[in-house]
N, C-alpha and C. Protein backbone atom coordinates (compact mmCIF):
# COMPACT_ATOMS: atom_id res chain seq x y z
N UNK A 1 160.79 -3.59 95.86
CA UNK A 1 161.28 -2.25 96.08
C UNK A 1 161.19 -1.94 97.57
N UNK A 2 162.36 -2.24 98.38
CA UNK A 2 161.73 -1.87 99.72
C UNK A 2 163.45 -0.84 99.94
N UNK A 3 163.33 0.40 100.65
CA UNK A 3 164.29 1.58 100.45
C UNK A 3 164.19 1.78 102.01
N UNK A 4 165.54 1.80 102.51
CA UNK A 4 165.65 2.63 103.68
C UNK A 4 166.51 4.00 103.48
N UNK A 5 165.82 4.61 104.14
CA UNK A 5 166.52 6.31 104.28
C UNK A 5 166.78 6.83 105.29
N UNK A 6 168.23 7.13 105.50
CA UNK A 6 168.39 6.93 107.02
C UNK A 6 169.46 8.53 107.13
N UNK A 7 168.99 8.90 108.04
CA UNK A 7 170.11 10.62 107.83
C UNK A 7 171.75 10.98 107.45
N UNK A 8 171.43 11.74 106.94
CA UNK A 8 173.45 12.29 106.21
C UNK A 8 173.98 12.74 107.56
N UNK A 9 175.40 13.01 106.76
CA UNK A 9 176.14 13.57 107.55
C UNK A 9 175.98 14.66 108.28
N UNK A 10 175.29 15.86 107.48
CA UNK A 10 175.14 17.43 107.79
C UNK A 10 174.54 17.47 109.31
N UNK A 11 173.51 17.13 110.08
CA UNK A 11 173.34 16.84 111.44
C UNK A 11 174.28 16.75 112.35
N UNK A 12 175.41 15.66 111.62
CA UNK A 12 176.14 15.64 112.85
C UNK A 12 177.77 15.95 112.87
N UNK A 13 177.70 16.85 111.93
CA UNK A 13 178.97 17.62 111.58
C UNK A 13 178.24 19.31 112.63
N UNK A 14 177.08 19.69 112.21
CA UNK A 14 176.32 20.25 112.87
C UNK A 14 176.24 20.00 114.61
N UNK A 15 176.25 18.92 114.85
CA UNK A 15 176.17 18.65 116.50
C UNK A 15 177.62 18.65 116.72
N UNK A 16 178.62 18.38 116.04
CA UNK A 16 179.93 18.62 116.01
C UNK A 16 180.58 19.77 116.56
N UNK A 17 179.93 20.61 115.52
CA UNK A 17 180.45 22.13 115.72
C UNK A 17 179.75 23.14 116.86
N UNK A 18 178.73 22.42 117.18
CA UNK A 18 177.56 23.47 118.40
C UNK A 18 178.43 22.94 119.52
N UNK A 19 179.27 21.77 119.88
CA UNK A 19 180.08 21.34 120.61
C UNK A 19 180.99 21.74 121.27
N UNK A 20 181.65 21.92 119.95
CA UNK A 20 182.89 22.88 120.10
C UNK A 20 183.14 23.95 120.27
N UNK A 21 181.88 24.86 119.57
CA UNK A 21 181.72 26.36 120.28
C UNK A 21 181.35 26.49 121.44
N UNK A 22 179.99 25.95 122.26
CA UNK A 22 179.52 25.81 123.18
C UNK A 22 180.31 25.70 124.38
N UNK A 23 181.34 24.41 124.10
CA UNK A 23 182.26 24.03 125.03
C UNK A 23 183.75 25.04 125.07
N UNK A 24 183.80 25.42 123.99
CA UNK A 24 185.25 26.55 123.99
C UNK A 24 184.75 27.79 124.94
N UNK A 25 183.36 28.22 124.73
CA UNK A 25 183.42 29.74 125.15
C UNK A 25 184.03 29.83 126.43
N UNK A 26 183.40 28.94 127.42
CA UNK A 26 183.57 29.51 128.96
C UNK A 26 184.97 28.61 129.16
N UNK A 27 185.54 28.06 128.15
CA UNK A 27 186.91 27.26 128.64
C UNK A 27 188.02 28.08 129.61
N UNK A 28 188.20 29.10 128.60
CA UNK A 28 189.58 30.29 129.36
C UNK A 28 189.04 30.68 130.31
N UNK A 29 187.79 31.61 130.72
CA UNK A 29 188.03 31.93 131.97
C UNK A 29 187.29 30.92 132.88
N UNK A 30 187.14 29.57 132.46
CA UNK A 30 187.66 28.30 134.01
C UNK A 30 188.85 28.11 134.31
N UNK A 31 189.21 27.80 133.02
CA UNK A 31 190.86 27.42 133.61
C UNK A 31 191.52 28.30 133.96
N UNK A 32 191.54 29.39 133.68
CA UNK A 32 192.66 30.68 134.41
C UNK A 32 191.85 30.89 135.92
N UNK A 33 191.15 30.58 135.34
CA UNK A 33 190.21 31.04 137.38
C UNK A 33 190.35 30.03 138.33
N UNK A 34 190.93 28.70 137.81
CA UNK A 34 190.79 27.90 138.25
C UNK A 34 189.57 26.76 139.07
N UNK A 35 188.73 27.04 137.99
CA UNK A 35 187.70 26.04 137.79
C UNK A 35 187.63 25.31 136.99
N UNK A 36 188.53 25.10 136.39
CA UNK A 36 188.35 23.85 135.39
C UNK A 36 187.53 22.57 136.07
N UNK A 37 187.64 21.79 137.03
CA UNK A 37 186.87 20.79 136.93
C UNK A 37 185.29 20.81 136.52
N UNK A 38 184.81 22.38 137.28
CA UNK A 38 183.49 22.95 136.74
C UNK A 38 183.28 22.73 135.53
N UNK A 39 184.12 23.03 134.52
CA UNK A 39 184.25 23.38 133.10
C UNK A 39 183.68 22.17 132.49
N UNK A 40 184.53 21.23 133.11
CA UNK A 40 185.00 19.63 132.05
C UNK A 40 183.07 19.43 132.80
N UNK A 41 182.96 19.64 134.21
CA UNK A 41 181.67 18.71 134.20
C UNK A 41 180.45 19.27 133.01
N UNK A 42 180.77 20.52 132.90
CA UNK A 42 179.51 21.08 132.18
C UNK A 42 179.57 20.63 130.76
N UNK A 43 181.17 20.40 130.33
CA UNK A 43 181.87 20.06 129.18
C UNK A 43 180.66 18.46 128.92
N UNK A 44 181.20 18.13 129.88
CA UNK A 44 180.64 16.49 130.10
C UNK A 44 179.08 16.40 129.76
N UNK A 45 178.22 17.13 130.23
CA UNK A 45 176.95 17.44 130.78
C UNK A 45 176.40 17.12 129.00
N UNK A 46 177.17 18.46 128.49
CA UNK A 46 176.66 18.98 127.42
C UNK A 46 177.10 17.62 125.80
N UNK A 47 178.47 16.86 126.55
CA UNK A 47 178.04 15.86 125.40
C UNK A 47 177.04 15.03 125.36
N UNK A 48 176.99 14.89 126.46
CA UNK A 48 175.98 13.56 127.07
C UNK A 48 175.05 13.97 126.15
N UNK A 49 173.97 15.47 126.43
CA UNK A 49 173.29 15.58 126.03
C UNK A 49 173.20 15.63 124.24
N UNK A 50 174.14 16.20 124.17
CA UNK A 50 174.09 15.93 122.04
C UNK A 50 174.97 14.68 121.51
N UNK A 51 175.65 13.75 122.57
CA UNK A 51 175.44 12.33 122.02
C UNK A 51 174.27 11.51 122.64
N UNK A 52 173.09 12.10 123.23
CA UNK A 52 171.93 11.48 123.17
C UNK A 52 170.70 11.95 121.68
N UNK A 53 171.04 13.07 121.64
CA UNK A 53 170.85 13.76 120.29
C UNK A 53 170.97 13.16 118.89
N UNK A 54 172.44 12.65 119.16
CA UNK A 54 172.87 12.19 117.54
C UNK A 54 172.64 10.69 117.84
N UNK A 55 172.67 10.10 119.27
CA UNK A 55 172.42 8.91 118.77
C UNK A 55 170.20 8.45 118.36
N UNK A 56 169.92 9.58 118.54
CA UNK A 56 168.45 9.31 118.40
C UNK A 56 168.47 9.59 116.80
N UNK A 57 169.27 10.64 116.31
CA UNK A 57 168.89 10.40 114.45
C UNK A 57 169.83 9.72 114.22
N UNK A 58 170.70 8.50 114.55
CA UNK A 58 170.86 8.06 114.26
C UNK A 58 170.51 6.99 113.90
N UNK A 59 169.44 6.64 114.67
CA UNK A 59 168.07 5.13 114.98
C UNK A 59 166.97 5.84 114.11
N UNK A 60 166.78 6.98 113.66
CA UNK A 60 165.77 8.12 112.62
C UNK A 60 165.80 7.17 111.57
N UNK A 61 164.60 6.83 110.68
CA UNK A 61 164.48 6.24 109.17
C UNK A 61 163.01 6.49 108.68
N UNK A 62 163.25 6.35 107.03
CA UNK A 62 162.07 6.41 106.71
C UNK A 62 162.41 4.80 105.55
N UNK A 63 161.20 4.01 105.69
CA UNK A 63 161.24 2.60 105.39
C UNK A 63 159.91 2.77 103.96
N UNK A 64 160.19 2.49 102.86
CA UNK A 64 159.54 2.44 101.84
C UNK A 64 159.80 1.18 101.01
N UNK A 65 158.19 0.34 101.07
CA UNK A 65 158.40 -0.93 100.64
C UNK A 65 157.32 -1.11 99.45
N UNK A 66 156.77 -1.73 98.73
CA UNK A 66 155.67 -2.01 98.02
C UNK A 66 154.21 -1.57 98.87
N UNK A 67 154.29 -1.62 99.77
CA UNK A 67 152.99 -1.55 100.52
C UNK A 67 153.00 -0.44 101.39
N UNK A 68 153.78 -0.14 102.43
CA UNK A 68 153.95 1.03 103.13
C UNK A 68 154.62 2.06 102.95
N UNK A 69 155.16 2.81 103.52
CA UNK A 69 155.66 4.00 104.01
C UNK A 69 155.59 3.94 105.71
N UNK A 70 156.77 3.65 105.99
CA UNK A 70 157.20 3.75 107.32
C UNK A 70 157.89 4.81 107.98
N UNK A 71 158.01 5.60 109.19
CA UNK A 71 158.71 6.58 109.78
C UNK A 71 158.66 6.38 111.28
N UNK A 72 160.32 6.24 111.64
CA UNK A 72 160.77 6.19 112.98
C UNK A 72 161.46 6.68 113.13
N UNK A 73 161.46 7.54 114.71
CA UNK A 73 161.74 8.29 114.74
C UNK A 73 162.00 8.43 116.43
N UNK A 74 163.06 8.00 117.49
CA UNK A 74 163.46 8.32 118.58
C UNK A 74 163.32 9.73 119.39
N UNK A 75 163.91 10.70 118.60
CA UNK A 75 163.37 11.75 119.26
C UNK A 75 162.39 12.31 119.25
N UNK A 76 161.37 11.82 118.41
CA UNK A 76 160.09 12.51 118.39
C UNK A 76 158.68 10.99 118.36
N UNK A 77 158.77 10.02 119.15
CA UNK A 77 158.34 9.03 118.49
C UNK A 77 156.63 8.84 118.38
N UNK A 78 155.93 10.43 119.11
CA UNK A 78 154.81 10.43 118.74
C UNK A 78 154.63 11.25 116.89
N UNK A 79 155.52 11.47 116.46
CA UNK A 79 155.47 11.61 114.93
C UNK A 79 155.83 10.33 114.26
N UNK A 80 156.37 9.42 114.72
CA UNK A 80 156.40 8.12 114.12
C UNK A 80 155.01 7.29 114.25
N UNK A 81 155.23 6.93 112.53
CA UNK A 81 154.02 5.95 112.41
C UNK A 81 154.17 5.38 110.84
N UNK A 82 153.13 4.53 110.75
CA UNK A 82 153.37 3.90 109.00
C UNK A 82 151.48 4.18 108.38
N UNK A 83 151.97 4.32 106.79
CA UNK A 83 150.30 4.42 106.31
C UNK A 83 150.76 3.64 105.13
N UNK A 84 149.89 2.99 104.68
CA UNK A 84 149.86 1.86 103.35
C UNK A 84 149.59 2.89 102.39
N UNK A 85 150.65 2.79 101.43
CA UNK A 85 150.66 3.37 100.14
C UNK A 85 148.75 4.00 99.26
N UNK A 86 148.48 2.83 99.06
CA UNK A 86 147.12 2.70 98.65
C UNK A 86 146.03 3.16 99.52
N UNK A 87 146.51 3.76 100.71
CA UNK A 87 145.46 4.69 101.58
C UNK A 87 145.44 6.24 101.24
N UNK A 88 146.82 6.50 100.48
CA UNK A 88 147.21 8.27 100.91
C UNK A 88 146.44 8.89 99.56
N UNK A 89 146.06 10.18 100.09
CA UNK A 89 145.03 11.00 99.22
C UNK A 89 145.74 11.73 98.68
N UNK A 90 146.81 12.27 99.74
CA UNK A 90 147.88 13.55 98.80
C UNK A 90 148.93 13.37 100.28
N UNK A 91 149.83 14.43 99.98
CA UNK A 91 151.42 14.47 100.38
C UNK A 91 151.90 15.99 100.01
N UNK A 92 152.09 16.90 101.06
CA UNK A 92 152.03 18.48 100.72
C UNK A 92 153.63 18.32 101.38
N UNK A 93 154.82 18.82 100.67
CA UNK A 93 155.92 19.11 101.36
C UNK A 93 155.75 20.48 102.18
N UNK A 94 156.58 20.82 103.10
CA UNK A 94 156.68 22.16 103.84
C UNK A 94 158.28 22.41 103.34
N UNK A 95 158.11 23.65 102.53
CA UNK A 95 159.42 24.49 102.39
C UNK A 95 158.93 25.92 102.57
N UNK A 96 160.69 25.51 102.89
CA UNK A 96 161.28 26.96 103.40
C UNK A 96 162.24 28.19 102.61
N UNK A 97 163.36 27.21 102.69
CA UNK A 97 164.23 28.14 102.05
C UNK A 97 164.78 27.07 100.32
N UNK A 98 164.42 26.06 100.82
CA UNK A 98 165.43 25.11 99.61
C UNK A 98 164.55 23.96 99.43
N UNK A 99 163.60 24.62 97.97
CA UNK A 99 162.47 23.92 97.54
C UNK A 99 162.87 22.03 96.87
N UNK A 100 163.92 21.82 96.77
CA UNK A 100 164.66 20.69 96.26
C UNK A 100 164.95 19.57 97.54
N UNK A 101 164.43 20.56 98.79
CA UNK A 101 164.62 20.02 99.99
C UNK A 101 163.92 20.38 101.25
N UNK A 102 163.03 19.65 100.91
CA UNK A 102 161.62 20.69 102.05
C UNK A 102 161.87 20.09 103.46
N UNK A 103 161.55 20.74 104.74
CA UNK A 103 161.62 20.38 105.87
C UNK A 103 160.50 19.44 106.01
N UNK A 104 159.92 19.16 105.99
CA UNK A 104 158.77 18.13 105.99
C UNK A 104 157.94 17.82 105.00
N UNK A 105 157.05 16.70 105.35
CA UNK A 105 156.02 15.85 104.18
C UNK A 105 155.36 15.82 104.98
N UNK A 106 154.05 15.81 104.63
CA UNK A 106 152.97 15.65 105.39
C UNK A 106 152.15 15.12 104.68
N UNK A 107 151.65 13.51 104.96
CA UNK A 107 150.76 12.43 104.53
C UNK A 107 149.57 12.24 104.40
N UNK A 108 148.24 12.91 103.66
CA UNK A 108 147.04 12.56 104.31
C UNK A 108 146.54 11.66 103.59
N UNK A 109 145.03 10.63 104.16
CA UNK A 109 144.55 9.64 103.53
C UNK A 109 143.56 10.31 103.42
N UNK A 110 142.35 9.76 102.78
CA UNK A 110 140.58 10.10 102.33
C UNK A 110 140.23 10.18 103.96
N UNK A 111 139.19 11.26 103.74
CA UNK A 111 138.44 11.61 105.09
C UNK A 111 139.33 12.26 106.04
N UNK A 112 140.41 12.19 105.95
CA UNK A 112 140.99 13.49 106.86
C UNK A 112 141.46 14.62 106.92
N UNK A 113 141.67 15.82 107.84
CA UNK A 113 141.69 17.31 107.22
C UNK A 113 143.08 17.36 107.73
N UNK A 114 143.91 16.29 108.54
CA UNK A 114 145.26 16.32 109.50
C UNK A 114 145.81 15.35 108.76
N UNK A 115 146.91 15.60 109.15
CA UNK A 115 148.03 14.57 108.70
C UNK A 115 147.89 13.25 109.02
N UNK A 116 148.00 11.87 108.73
CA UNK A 116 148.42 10.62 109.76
C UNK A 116 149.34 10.93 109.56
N UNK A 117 150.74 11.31 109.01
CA UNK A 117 152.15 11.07 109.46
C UNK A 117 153.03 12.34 108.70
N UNK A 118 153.61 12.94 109.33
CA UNK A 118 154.17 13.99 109.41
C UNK A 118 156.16 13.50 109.57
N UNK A 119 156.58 13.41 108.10
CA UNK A 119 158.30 13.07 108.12
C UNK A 119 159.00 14.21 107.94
N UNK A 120 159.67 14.42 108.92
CA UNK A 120 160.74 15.28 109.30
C UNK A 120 161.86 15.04 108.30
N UNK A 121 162.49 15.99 107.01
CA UNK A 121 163.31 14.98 105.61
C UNK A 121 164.57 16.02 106.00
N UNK A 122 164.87 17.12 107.01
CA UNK A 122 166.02 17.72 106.47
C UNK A 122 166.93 17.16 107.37
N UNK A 123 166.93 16.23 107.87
CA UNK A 123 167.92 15.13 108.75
C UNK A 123 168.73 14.64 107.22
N UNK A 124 167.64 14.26 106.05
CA UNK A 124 168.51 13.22 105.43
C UNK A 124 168.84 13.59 104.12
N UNK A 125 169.31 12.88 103.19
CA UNK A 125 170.51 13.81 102.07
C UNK A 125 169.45 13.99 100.99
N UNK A 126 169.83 14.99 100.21
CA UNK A 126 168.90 15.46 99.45
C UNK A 126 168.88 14.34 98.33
N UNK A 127 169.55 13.88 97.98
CA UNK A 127 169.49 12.58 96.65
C UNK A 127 167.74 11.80 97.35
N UNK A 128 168.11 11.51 98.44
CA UNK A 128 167.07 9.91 99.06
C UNK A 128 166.03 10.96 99.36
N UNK A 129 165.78 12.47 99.70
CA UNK A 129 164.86 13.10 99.82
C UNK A 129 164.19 13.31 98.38
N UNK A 130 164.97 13.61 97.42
CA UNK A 130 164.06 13.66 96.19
C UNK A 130 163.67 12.30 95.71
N UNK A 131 164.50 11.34 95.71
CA UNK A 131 163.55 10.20 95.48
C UNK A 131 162.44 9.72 96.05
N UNK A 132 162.42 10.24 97.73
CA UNK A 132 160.87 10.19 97.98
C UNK A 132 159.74 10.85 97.53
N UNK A 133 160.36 12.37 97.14
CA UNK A 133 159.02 12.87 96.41
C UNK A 133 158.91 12.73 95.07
N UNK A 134 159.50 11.77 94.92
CA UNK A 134 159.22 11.53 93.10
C UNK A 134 158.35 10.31 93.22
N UNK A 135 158.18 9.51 93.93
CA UNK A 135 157.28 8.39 94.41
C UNK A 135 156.10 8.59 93.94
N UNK A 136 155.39 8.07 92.61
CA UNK A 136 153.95 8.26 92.40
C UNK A 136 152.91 8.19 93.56
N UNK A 137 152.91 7.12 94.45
CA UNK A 137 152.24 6.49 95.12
C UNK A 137 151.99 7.77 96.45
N UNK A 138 152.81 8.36 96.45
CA UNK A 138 152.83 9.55 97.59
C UNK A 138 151.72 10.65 97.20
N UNK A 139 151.40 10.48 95.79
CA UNK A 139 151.00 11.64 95.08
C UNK A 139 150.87 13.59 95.66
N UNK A 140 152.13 13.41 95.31
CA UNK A 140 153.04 14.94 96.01
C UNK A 140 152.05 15.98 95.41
N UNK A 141 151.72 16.69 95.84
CA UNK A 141 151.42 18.24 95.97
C UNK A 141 152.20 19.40 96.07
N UNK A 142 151.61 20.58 95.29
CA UNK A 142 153.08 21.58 96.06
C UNK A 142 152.09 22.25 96.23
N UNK A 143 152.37 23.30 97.36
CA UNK A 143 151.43 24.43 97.73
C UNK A 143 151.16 25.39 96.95
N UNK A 144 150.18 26.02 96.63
CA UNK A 144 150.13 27.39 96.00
C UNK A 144 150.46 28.67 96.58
């Protein structure tokens, strides 16, 4: 049983559209003012920066094998890390608005009051998110 889970679409239909608004607003009055080259550089600036964005969840996974639980993670890679199945004590999701799809998991083993590994899940599609918390081995918690 070894599962990779790697992020949906919704992110980057999302970086899509912050794009296109972002980059439309100040379009008309460059070009009628005649600054457009200004425009395109900032135009430029701003993909760079959210195709450095999408290409970091795009390298984003969570790796589930017989033995571990793995999480990598480019844009954040001090939240990346792996804990062996047979270490974890409990597994508390964090929700918010859409309990079928919590913004995070948070991993603990025996003897600790902190997380070892903290997975960021609303990058990825809700099908491969509920199959992680159906995972005995995670032994999920819900908050009271």
């Amino acid at each position: 049983m070894r599962r990779t889970l790697r992020p949906g679409p919704k992110p980057f239909i999302v970086i899509a559209i912050l794009f296109a608004v972002v980059a439309s607003i100040p379009a008309a009055p460059s070009i009628v003012g005649g600054h457009a080259l200004d425009w395109l550089k900032g135009v430029a600036c701003l993909a760079a920066l959210l195709g450095a964005i999408g290409l970091g969840l795009t390298f984003t996974s969570v790796t589930v094998d017989e033995e571990a639980i793995t999480y990598k993670s480019p844009l954040d890679p001090l939240a990346a890390g792996q804990v062996r199945l047979a270490e974890i004590a409990a597994s508390i999701p964090f929700v918010l608005a859409e309990p079928e799809h919590p913004v995070s998991l948070s991993i603990y083993v025996e003897g600790t009051e902190a997380p070892v590994l903290e997975i960021r899940l609303k990058a990825f599609r809700r099908q491969d998110v509920s199959w992680l918390l159906s995972l005995p081995a995670l032994r999920v918690q819900t908050q009271a």
